[in-house]
Protein backbone atom coordinates (compact mmCIF):
# COMPACT_ATOMS: atom_id res chain seq x y z
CA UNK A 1 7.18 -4.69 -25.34
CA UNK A 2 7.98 -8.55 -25.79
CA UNK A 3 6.55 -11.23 -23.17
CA UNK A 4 9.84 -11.37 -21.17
CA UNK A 5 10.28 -8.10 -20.32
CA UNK A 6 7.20 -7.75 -18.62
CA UNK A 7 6.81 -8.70 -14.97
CA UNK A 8 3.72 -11.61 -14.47
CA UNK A 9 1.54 -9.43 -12.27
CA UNK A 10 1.71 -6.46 -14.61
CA UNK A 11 -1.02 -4.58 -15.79
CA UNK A 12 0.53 -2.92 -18.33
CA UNK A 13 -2.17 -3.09 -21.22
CA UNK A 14 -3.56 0.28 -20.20
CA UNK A 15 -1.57 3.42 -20.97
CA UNK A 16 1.70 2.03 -19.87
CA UNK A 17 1.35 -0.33 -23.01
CA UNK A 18 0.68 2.63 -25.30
CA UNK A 19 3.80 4.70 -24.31
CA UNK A 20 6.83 4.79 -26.75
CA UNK A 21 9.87 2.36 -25.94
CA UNK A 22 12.14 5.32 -24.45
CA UNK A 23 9.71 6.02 -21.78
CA UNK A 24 8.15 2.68 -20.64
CA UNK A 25 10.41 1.28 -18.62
CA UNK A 26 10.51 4.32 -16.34
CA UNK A 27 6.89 4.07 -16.05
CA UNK A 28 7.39 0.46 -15.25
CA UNK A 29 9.75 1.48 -12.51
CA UNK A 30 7.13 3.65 -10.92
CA UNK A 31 4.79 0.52 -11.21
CA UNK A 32 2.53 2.50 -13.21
CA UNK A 33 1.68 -0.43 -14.68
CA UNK A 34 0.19 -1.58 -11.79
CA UNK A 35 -2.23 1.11 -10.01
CA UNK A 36 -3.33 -1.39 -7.25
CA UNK A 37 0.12 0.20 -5.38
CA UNK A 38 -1.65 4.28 -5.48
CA UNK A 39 -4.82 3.04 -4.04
CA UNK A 40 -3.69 0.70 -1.30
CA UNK A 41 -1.15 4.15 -0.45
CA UNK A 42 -4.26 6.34 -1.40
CA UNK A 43 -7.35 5.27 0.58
CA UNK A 44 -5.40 5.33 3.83
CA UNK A 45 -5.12 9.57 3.48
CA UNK A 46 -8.58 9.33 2.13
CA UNK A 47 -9.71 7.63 5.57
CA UNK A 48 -7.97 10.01 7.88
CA UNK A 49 -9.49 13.42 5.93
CA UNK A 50 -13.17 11.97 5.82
CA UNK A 51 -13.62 10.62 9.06
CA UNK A 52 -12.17 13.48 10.76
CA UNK A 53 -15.91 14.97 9.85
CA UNK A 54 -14.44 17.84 7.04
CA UNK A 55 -17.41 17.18 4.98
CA UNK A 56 -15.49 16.07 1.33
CA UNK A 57 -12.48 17.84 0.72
CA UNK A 58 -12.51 17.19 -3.21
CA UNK A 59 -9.03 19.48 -3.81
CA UNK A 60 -7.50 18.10 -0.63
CA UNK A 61 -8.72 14.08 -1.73
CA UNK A 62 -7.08 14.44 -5.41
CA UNK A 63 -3.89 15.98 -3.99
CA UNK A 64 -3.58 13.34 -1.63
CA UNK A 65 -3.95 10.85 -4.80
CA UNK A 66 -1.48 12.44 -6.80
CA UNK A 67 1.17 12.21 -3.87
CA UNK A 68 0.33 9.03 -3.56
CA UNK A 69 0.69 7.95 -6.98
CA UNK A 70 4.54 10.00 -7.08
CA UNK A 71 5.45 8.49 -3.86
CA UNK A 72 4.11 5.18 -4.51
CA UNK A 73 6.26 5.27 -7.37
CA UNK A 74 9.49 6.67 -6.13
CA UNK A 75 9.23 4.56 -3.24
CA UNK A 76 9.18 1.24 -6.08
CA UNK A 77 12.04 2.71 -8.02
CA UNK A 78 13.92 3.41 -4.60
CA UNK A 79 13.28 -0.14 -4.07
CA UNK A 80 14.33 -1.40 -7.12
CA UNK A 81 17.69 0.22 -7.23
CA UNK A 82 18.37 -1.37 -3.18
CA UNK A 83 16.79 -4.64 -4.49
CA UNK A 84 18.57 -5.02 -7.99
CA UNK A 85 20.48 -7.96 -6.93
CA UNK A 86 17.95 -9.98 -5.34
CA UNK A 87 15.60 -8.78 -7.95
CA UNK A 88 17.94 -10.49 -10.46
CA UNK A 89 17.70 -14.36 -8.53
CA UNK A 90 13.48 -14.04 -8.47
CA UNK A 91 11.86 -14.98 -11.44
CA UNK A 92 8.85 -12.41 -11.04
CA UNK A 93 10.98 -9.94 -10.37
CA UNK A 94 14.34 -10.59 -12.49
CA UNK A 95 13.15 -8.48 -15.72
CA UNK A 96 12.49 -5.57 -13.64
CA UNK A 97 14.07 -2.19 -15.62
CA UNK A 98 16.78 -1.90 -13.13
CA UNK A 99 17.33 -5.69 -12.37
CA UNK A 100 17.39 -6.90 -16.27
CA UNK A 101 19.75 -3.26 -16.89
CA UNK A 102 17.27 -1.90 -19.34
CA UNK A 103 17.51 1.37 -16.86
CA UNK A 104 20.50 2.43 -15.75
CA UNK A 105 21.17 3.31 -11.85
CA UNK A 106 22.26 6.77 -12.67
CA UNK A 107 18.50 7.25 -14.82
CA UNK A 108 16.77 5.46 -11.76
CA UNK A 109 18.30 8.03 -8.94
CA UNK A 110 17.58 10.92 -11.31
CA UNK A 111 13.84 9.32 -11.98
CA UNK A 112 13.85 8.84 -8.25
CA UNK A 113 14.30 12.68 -7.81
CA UNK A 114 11.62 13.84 -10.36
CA UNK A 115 9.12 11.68 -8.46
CA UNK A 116 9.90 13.27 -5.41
CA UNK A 117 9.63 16.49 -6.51
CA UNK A 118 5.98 15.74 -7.20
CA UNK A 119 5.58 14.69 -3.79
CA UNK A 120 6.91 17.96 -2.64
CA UNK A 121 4.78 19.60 -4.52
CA UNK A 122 1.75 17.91 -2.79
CA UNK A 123 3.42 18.66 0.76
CA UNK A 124 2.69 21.82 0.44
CA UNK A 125 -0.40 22.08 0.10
CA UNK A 126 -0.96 20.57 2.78
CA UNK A 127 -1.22 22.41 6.56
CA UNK A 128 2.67 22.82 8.79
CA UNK A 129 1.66 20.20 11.53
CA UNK A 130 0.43 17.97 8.56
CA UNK A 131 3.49 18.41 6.54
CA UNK A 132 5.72 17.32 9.85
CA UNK A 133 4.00 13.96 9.72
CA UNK A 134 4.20 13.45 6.25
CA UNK A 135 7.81 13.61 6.33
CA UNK A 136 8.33 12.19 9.78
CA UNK A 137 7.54 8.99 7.17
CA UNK A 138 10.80 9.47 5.56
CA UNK A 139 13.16 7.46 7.65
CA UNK A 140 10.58 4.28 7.88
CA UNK A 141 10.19 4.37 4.10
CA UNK A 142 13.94 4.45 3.44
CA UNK A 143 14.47 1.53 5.72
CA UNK A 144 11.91 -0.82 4.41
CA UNK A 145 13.47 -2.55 1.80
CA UNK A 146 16.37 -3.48 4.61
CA UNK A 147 13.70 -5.38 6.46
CA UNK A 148 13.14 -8.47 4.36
CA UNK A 149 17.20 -9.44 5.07
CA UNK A 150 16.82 -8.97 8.58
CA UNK A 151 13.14 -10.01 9.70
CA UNK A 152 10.24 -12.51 9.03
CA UNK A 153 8.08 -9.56 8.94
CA UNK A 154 9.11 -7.12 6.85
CA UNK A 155 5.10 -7.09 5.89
CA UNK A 156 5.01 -5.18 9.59
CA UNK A 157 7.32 -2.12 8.40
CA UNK A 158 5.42 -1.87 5.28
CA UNK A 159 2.44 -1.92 7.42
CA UNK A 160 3.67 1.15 9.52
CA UNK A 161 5.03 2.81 5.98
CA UNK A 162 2.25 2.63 3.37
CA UNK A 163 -0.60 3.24 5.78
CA UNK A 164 1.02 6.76 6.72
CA UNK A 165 -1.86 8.87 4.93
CA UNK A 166 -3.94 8.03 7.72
CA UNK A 167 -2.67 10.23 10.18
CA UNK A 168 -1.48 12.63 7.62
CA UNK A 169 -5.18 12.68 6.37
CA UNK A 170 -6.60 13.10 9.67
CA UNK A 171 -4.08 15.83 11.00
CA UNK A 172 -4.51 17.78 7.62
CA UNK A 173 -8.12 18.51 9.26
CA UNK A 174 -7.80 18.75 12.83
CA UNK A 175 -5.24 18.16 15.49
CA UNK A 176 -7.60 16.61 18.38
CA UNK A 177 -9.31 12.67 19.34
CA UNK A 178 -5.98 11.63 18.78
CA UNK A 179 -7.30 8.28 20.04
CA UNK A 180 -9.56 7.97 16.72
CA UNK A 181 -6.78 8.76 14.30
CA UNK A 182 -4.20 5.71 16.47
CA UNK A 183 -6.90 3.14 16.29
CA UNK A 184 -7.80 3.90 12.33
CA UNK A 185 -3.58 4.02 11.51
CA UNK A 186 -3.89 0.57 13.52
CA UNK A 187 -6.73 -1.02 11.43
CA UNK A 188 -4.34 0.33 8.69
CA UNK A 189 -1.55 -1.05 9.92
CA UNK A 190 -3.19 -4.85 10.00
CA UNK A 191 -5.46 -4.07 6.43
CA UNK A 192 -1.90 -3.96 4.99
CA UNK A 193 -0.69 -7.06 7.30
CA UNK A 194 -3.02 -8.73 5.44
CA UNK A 195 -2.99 -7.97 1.98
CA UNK A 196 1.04 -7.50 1.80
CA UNK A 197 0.94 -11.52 2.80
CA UNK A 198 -1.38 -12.57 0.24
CA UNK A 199 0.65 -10.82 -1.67
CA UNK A 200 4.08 -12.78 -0.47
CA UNK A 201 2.40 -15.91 -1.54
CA UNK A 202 3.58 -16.06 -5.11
CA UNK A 203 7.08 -15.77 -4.25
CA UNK A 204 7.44 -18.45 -1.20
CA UNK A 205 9.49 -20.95 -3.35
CA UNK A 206 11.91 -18.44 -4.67
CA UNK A 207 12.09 -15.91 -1.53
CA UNK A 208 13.14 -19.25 0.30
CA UNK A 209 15.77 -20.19 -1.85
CA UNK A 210 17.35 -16.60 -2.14
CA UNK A 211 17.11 -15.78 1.69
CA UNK A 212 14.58 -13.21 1.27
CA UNK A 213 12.26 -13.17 4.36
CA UNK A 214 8.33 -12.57 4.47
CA UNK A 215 5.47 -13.53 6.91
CA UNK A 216 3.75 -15.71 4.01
CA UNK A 217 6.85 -17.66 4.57
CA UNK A 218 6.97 -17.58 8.47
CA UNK A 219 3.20 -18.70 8.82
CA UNK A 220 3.74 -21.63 6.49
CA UNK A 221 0.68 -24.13 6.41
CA UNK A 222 -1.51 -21.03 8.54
CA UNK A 223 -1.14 -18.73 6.24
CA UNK A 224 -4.81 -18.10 5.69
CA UNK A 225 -5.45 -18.22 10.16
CA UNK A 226 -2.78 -15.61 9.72
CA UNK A 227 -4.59 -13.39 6.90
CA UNK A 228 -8.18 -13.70 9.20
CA UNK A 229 -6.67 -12.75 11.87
CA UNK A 230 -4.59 -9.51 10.95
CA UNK A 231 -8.13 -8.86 8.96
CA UNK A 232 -10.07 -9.28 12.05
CA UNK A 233 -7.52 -6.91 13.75
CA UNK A 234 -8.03 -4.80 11.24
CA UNK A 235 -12.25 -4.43 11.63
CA UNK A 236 -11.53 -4.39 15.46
CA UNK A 237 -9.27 -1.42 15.29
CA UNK A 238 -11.64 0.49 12.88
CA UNK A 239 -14.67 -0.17 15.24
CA UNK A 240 -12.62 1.33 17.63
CA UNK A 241 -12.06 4.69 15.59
CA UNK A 242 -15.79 4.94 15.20
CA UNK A 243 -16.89 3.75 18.42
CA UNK A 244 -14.16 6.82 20.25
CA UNK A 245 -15.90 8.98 17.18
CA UNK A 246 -19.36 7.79 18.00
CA UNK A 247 -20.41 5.71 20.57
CA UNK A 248 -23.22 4.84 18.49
CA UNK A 249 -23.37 1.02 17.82
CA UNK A 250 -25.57 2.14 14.37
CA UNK A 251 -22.47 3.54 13.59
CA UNK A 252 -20.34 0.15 13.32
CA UNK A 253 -22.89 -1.09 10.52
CA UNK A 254 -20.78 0.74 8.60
CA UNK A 255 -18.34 -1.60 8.45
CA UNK A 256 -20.10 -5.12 7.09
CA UNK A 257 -19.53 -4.44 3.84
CA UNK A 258 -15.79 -4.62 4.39
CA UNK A 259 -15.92 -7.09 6.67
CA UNK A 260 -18.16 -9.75 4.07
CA UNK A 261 -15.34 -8.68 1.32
CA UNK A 262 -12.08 -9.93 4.18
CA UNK A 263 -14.74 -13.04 5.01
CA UNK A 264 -14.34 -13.93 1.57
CA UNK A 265 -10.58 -13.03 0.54
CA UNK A 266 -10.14 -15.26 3.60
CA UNK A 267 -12.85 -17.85 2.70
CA UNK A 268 -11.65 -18.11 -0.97
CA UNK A 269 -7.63 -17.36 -0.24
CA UNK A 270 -5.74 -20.54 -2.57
CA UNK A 271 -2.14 -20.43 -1.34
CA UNK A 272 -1.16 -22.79 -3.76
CA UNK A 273 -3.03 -21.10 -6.83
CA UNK A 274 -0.16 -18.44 -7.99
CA UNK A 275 -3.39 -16.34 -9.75
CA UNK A 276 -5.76 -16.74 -6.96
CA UNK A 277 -3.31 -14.53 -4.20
CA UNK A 278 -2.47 -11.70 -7.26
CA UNK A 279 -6.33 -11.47 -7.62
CA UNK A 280 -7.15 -11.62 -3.79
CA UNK A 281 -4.30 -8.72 -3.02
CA UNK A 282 -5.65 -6.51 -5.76
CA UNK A 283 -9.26 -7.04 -4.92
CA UNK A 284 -8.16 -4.67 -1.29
CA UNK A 285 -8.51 -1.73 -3.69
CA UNK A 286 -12.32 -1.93 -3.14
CA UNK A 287 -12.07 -2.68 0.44
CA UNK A 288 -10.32 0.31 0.56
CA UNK A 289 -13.25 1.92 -1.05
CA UNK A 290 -15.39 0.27 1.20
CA UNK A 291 -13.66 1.42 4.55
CA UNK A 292 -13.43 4.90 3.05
CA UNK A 293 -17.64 5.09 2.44
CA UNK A 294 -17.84 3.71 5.87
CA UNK A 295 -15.74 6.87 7.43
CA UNK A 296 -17.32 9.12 5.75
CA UNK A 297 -20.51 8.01 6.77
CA UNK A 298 -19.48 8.07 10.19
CA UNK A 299 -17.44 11.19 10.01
CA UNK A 300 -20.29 13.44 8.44
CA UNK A 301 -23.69 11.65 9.37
């Protein structure tokens, strides 16, 4: 694989790298490249199942993390083929298989496909009311790559999109404290507020010059007030879950860890730094880990 046909934030010298030339750029597609994108979709579902106090749930856990690794990547290759023109103007983005026409649209819709069929297969082994909220997703996730033409916060709709497994995680288990499940999608919702801008941050100069539209953009010189606060939102909300779980303040000491590792994302966040964002966004796969210890702890003490 040469230099330029490899997107900057790519972590491709893993398997991806090892793969023969036919196959690589589909894996590319699917971002399997990157595996930040399967965690920060994973640990969501993995929050729902182990707070809802269902002890471990090993098969469950690894089925949820293979759906989320399919859909994760179907959703990027959906994405590409919608974004192939604007892909095309962004220089992070512009030798992309799809944008650069290393993959053709017809082998992205049919790659598209396989990917979902994956994810089908993981919907059913789930429970019927869990499988109705798994695909009550569909019509969010299909509109999301709309939202950055039409809305400063198109980091909002990916917020209410990619934190889905939380509900689907906690309605696999049981169907009751309702309450718990709304305030952990919540603290979802804002965890991905967050990370989704830091995220935005390397492509402010182009996104502005090609129309695209992003809340890294619309905060301007508060970007990093805006990142504290959708992380503070985000401890607030999980508090929340616990405290309607538990109203057991011992309980909420669960959640310092993750709250030190926002402090210093926050604390250390370099907006002008183009490596110091890409290193802060993928750092939220162990505050995902971190959240996920804390509901368990809570869920099954």
């Amino acid at each position: 694989m040469t230099s330029d046909q490899i997107t900057p934030d790519s972590e491709h010298r893993g398997f991806v790298g090892l793969l023969p030339a036919s196959l690589r750029d589909f894996a590319l597609l699917a971002r399997f490249d990157r595996p930040i994108g399967w965690w920060l979709l994973f640990w969501p579902c993995a929050w729902g199942v182990w707070l809802s106090g269902s002890g471990v749930q090993w098969q469950l856990v690894l089925w949820l993390l293979l759906g989320s690794i399919a859909m994760r990547g179907a959703g990027c290759v959906y994405n590409d083929i919608v974004d192939a023109d604007l892909d095309r103007q962004v220089a992070r983005t512009a030798v992309r298989p799809v944008a650069s026409g290393r993959v053709s649209l017809k082998a992205a819709w049919i790659w598209l496909f396989a990917l979902c069929g994956v994810g089908l297969l993981v919907l059913f082994q789930l429970r019927l009311e869990a499988q109705l909220v798994a695909l009550a997703s569909l019509l969010l996730v299909a509109a999301y790559p709309f939202m950055k033409r039409i809305t400063w916060w198109p980091q909002a709709w990916l917020g209410l999109v990619f934190t889905w497994g939380a509900p689907v995680g906690w309605i696999a288990m049981r169907d009751d404290l309702l309450g718990v499940m709304l305030a952990l999608y919540a603290g979802a919702f804002f965890w991905c507020m967050a990370y989704d801008t830091i995220y935005a941050l390397q492509d402010r100069e182009d996104d502005a010059l090609v129309g695209i539209k992003s809340s890294a953009l619309r905060l301007g010189e508060s970007v990093k007030a805006g990142v504290g606060l959708f992380y503070t939102a985000a401890i607030a909300c999980f508090a929340l879950a616990f405290w309607l779980l538990r109203a057991d303040w011992i309980a909420l000491l669960a959640l310092i860890p993750v709250t030190l590792h926002f402090a210093w994302q926050v604390g250390t966040l370099d907006p002008a730094d183009g490596a110091n964002p890409l290193e802060r966004f993928r750092s939220n796969r162990w505050a995902g880990a971190l959240v996920a210890a804390a509901c368990f702890v809570v869920g099954n003490a």
